[in-house]
C-alpha atoms as a PDB file:
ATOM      1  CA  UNK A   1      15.696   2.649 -11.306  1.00  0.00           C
ATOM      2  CA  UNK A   2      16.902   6.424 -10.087  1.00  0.00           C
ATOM      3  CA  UNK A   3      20.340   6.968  -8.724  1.00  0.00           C
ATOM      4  CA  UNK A   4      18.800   7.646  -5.553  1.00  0.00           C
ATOM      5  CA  UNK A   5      16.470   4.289  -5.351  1.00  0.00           C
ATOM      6  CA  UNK A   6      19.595   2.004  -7.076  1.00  0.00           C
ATOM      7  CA  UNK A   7      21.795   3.722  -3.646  1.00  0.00           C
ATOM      8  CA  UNK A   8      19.058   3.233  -1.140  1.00  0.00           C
ATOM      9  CA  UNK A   9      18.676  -0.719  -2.870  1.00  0.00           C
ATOM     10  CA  UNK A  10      22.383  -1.496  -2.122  1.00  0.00           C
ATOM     11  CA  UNK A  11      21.828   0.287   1.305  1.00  0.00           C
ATOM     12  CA  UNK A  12      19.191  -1.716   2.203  1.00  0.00           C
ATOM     13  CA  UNK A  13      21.373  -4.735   0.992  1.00  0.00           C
ATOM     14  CA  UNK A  14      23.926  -3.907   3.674  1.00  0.00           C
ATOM     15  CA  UNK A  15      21.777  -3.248   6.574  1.00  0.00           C
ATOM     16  CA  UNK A  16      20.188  -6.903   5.700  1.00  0.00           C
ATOM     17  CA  UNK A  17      23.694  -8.522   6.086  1.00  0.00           C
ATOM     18  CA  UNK A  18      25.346  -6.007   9.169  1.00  0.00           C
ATOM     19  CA  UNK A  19      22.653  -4.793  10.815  1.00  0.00           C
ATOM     20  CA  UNK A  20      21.683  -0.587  10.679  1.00  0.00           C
ATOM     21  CA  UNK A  21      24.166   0.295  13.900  1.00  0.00           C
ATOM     22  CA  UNK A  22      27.178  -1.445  13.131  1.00  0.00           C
ATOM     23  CA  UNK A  23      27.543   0.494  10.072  1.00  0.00           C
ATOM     24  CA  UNK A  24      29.072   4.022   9.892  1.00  0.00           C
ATOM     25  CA  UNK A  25      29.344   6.568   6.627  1.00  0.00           C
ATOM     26  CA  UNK A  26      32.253   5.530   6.160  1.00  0.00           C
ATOM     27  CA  UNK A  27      31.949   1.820   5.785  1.00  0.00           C
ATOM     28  CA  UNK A  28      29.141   2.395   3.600  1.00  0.00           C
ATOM     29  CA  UNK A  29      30.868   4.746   1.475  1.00  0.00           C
ATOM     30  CA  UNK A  30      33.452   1.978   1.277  1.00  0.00           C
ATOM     31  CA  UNK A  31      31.169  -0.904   0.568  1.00  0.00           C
ATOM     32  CA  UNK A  32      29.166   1.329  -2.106  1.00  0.00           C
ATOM     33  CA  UNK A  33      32.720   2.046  -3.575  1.00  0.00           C
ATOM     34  CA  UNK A  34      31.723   5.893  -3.503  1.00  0.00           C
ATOM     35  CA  UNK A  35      33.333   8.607  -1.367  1.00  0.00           C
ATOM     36  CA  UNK A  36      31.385   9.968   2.076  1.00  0.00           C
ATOM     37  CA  UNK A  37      31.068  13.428   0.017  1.00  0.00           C
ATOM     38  CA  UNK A  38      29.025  11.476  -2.781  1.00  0.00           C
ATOM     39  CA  UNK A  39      26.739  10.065   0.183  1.00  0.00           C
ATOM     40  CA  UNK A  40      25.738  13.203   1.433  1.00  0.00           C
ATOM     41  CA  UNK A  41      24.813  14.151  -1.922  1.00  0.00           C
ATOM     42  CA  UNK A  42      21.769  11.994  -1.622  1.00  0.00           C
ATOM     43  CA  UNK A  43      21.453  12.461   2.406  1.00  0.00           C
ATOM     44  CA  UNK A  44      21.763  15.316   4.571  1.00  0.00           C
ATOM     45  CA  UNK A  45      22.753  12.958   7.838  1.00  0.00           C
ATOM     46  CA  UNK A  46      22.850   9.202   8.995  1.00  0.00           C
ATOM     47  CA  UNK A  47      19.699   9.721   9.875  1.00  0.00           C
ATOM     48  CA  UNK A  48      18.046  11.207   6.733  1.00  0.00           C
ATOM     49  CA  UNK A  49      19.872   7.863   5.019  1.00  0.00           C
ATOM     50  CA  UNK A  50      18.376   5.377   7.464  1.00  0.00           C
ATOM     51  CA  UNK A  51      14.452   6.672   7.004  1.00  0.00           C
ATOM     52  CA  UNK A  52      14.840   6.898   3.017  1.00  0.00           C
ATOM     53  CA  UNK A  53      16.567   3.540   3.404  1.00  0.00           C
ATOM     54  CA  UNK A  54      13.827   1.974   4.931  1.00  0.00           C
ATOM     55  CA  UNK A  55      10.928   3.782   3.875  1.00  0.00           C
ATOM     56  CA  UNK A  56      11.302   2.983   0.264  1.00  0.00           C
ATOM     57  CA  UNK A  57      11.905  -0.969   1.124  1.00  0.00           C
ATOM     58  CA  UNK A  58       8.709  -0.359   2.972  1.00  0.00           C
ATOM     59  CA  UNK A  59       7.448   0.868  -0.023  1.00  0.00           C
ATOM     60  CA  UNK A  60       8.368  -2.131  -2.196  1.00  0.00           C
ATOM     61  CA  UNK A  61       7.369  -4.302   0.299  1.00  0.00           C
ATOM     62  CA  UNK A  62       3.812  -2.905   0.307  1.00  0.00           C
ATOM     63  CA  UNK A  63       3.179  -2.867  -3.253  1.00  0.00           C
ATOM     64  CA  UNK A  64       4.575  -6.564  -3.488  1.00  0.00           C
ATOM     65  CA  UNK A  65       1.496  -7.311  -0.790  1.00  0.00           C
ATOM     66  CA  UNK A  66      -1.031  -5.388  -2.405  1.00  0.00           C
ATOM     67  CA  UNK A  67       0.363  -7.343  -5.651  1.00  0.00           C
ATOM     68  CA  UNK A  68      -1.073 -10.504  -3.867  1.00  0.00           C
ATOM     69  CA  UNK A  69      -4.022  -9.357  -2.993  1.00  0.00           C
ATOM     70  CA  UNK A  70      -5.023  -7.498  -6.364  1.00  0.00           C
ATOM     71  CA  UNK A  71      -4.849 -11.238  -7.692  1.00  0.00           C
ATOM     72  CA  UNK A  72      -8.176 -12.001  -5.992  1.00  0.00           C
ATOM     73  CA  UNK A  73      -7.157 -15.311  -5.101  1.00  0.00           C
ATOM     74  CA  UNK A  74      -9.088 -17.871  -2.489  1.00  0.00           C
ATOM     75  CA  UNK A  75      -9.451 -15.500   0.570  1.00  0.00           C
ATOM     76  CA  UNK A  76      -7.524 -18.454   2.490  1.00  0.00           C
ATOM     77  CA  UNK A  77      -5.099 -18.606  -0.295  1.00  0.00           C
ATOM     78  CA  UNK A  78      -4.631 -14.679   0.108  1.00  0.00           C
ATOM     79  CA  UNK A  79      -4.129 -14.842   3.887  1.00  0.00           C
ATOM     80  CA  UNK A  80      -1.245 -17.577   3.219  1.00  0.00           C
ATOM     81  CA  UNK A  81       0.346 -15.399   0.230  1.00  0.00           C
ATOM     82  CA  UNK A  82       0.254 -12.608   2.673  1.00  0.00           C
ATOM     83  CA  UNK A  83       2.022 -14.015   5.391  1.00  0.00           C
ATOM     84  CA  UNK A  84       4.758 -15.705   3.275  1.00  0.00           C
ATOM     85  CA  UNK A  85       5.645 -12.520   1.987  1.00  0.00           C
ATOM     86  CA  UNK A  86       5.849 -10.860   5.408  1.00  0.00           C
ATOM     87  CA  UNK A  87       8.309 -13.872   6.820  1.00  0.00           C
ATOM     88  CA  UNK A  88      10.369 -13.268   3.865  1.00  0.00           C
ATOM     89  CA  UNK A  89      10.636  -9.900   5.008  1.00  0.00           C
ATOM     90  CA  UNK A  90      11.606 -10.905   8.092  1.00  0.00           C
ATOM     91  CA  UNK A  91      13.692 -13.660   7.575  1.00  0.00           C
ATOM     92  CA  UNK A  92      15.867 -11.013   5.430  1.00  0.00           C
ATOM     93  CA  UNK A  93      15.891  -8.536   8.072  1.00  0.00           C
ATOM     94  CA  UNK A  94      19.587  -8.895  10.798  1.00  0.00           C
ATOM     95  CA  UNK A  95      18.683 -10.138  13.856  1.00  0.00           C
ATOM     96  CA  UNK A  96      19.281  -6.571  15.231  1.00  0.00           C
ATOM     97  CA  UNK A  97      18.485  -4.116  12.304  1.00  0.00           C
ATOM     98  CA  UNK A  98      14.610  -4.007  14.308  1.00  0.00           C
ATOM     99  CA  UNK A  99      16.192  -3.217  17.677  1.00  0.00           C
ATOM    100  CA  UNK A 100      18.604  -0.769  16.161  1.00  0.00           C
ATOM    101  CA  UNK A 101      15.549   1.026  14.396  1.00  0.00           C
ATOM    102  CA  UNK A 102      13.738   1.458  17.346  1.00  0.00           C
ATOM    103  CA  UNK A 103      16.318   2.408  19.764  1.00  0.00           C
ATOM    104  CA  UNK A 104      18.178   4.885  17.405  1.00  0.00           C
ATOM    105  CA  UNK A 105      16.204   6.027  14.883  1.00  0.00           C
ATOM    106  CA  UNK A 106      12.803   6.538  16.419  1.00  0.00           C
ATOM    107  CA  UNK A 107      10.740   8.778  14.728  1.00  0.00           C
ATOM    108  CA  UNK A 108      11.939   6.084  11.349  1.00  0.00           C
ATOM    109  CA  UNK A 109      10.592   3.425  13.956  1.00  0.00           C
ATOM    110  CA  UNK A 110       7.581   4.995  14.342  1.00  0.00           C
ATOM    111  CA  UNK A 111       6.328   5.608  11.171  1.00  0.00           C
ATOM    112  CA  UNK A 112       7.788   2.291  10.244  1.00  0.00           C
ATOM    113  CA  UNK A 113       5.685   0.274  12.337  1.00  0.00           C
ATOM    114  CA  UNK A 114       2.516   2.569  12.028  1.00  0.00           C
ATOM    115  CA  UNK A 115       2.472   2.378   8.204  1.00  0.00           C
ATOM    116  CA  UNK A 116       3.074  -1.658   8.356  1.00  0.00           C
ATOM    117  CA  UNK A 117       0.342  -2.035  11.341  1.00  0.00           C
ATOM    118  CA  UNK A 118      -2.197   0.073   9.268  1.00  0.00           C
ATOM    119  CA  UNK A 119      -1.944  -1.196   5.600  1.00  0.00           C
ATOM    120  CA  UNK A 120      -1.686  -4.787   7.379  1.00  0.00           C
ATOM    121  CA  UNK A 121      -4.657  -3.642   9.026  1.00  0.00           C
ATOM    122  CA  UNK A 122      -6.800  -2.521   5.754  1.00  0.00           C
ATOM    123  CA  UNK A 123      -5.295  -5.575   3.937  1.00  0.00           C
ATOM    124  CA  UNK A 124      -6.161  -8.489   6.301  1.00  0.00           C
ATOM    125  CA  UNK A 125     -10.428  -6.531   7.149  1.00  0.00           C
ATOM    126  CA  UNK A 126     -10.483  -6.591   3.214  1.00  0.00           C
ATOM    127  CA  UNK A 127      -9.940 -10.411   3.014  1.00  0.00           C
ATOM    128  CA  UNK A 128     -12.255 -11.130   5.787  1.00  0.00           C
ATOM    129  CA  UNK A 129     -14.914  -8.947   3.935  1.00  0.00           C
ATOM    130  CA  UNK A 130     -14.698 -11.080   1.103  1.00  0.00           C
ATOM    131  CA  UNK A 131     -14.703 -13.873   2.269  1.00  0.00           C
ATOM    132  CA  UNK A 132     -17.970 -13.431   3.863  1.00  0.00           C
ATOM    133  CA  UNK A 133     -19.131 -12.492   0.820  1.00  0.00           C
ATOM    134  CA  UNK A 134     -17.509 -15.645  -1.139  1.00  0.00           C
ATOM    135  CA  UNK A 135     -19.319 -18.037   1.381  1.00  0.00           C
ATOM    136  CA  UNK A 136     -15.859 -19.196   3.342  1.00  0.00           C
ATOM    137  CA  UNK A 137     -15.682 -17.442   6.368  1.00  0.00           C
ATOM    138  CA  UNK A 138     -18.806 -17.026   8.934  1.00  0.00           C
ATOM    139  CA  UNK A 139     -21.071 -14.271   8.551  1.00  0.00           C
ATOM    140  CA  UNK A 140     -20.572 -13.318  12.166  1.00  0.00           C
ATOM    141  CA  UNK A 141     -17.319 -12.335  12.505  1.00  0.00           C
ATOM    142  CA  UNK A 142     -16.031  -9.432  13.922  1.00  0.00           C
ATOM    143  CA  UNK A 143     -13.997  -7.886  11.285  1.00  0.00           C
ATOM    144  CA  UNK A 144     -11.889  -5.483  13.047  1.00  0.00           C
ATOM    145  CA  UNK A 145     -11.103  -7.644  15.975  1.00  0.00           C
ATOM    146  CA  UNK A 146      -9.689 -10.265  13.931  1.00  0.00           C
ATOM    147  CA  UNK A 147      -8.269  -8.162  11.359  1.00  0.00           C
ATOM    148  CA  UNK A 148      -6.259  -6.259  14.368  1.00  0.00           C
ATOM    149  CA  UNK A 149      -5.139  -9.881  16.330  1.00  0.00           C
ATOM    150  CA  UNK A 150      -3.419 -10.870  12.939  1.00  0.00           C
ATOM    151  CA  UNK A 151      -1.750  -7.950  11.979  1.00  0.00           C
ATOM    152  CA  UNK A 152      -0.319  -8.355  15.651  1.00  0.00           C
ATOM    153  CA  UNK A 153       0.931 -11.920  15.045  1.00  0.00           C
ATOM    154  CA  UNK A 154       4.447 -11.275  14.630  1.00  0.00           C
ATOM    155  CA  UNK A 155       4.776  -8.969  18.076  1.00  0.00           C
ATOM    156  CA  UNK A 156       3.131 -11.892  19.481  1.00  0.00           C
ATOM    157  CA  UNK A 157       5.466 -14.668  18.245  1.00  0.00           C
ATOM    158  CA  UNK A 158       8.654 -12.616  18.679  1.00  0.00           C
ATOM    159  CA  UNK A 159       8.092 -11.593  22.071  1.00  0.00           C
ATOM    160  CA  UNK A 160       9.858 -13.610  24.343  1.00  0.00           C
ATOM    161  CA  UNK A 161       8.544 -12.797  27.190  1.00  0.00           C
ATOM    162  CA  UNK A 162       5.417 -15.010  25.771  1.00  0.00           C
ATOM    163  CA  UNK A 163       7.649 -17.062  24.263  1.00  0.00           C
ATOM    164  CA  UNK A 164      10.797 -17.905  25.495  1.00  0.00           C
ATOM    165  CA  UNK A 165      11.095 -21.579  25.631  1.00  0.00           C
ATOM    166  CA  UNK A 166      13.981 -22.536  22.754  1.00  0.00           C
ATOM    167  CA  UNK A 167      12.342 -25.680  22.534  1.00  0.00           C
ATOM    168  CA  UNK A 168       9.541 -24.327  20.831  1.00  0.00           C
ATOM    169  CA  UNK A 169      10.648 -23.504  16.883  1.00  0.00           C
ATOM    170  CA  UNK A 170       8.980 -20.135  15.248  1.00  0.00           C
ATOM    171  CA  UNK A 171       7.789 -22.911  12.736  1.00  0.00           C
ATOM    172  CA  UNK A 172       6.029 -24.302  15.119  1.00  0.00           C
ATOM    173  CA  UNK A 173       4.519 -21.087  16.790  1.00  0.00           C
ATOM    174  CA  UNK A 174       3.151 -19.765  13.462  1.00  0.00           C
ATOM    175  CA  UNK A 175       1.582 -22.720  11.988  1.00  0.00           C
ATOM    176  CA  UNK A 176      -0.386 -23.118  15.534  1.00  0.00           C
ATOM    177  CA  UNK A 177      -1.081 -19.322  15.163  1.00  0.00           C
ATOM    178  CA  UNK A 178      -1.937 -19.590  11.456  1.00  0.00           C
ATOM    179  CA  UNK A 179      -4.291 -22.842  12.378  1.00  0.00           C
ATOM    180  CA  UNK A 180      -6.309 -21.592  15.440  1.00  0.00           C
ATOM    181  CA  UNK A 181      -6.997 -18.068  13.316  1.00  0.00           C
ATOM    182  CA  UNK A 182      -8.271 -20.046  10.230  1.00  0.00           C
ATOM    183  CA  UNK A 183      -9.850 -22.686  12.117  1.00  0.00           C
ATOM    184  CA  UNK A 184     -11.992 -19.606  14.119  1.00  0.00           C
ATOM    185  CA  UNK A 185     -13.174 -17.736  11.310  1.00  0.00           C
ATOM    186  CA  UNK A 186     -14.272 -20.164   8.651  1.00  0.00           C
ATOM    187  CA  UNK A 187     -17.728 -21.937   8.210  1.00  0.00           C
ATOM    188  CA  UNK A 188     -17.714 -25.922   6.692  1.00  0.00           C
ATOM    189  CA  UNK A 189     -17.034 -24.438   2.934  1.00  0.00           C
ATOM    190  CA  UNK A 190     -14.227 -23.033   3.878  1.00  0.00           C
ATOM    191  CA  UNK A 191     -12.862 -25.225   6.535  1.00  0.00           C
ATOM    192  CA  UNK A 192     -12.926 -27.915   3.880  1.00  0.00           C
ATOM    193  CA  UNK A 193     -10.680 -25.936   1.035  1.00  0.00           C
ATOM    194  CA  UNK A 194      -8.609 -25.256   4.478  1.00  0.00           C
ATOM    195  CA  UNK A 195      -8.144 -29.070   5.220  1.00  0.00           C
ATOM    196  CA  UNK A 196      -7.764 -30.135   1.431  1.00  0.00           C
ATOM    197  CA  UNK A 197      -4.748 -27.381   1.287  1.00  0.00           C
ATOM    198  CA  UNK A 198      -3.347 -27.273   4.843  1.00  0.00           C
ATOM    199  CA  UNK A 199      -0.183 -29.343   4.087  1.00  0.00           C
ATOM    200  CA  UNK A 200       0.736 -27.207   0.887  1.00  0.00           C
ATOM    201  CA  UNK A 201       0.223 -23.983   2.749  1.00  0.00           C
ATOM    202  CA  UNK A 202       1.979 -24.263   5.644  1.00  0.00           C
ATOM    203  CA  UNK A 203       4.786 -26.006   3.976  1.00  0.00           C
ATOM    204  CA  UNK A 204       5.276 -22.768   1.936  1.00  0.00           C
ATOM    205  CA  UNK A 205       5.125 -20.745   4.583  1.00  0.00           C
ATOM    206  CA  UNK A 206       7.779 -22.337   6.431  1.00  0.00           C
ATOM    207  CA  UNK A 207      10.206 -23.423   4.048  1.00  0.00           C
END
């Protein structure tokens, strides 16, 4: 690992335990055990740090996913393996590090959630594909309907305007999510591997 990817690692480390606002130069400089100067070595502002930051945890994030899918496992087995990584991600992420992104560091926001929303996008219509192909889900789906309602899934169980009732766990919300989804696109082939595995998978997801 560079210099400059081992900084941006440690970085990335911070923001997951702080948060990206809270944070100034100087506190990271301190926390890295390196003087301010030596920071803007490697960044010409806060906000030159921030989008190298994050884009290359994008980055390893992405190639962990396509990883998963390069395995060719069960198309059901893929979408699972998918998600889990994605709730890792997010389960890592400070509560406010999201918020902070998009309020301060827009244009890093942007590209951010446009990268995520289109390889999620391309990953997610490539496991539908084959699994028409494979015999599991139903020839008649519409790929790029579905492929576009799950790569929304997380805006949708986030937003709290939808919702907002504390009663209701996140566990909860996904695994109904997950079910409906799987339960619409399969045929009886694949419904049955869904059934026979539905326990193990949504236990890993969740744990």
């Amino acid at each position: 690992m560079t210099k400059i990817k081992e900084i941006n690692h440690q970085i990335h480390l911070l923001f997951q335990q702080y948060g990206i606002k809270s944070l100034t130069m100087d506190d990271l400089a301190s926390k890295l055990g390196c003087s301010k100067k030596t920071l803007y070595i490697y960044y010409e502002n806060r906000a030159d740090l921030v989008h190298k930051v994050i884009s290359q945890n994008l980055d390893e994030h992405l190639s962990e996913v396509q990883a998963v899918f390069n395995l060719k496992k069960h198309p059901i087995e893929e979408l699972f393996l998918h998600n889990k990584l994605d709730l890792e991600k997010l389960n890592s992420i400070h509560p406010s590090s999201l918020y902070d992104l998009k309020k301060y560091y827009p244009k890093t926001w942007a590209k951010f959630d446009q990268i995520t929303k289109k390889k999620g996008y391309d990953f997610i219509s490539n496991n539908l594909k084959r699994g028409v192909e494979l015999g599991v889900y139903r020839k008649e789906i519409h790929v790029e309907i579905l492929a576009k309602i799950l790569t929304e899934k997380f805006e949708i169980i986030f937003n709290q305007a939808v919702f907002s009732s504390p009663s209701i766990s996140f566990a909860t919300i996904y695994q109904e999510l997950m079910s409906h989804y799987i339960y619409g696109i399969v045929n009886e082939s694949g419904k049955e591997y869904f059934e026979e595995n539905k326990e193990k998978f949504m236990s890993n997801e969740t744990n």
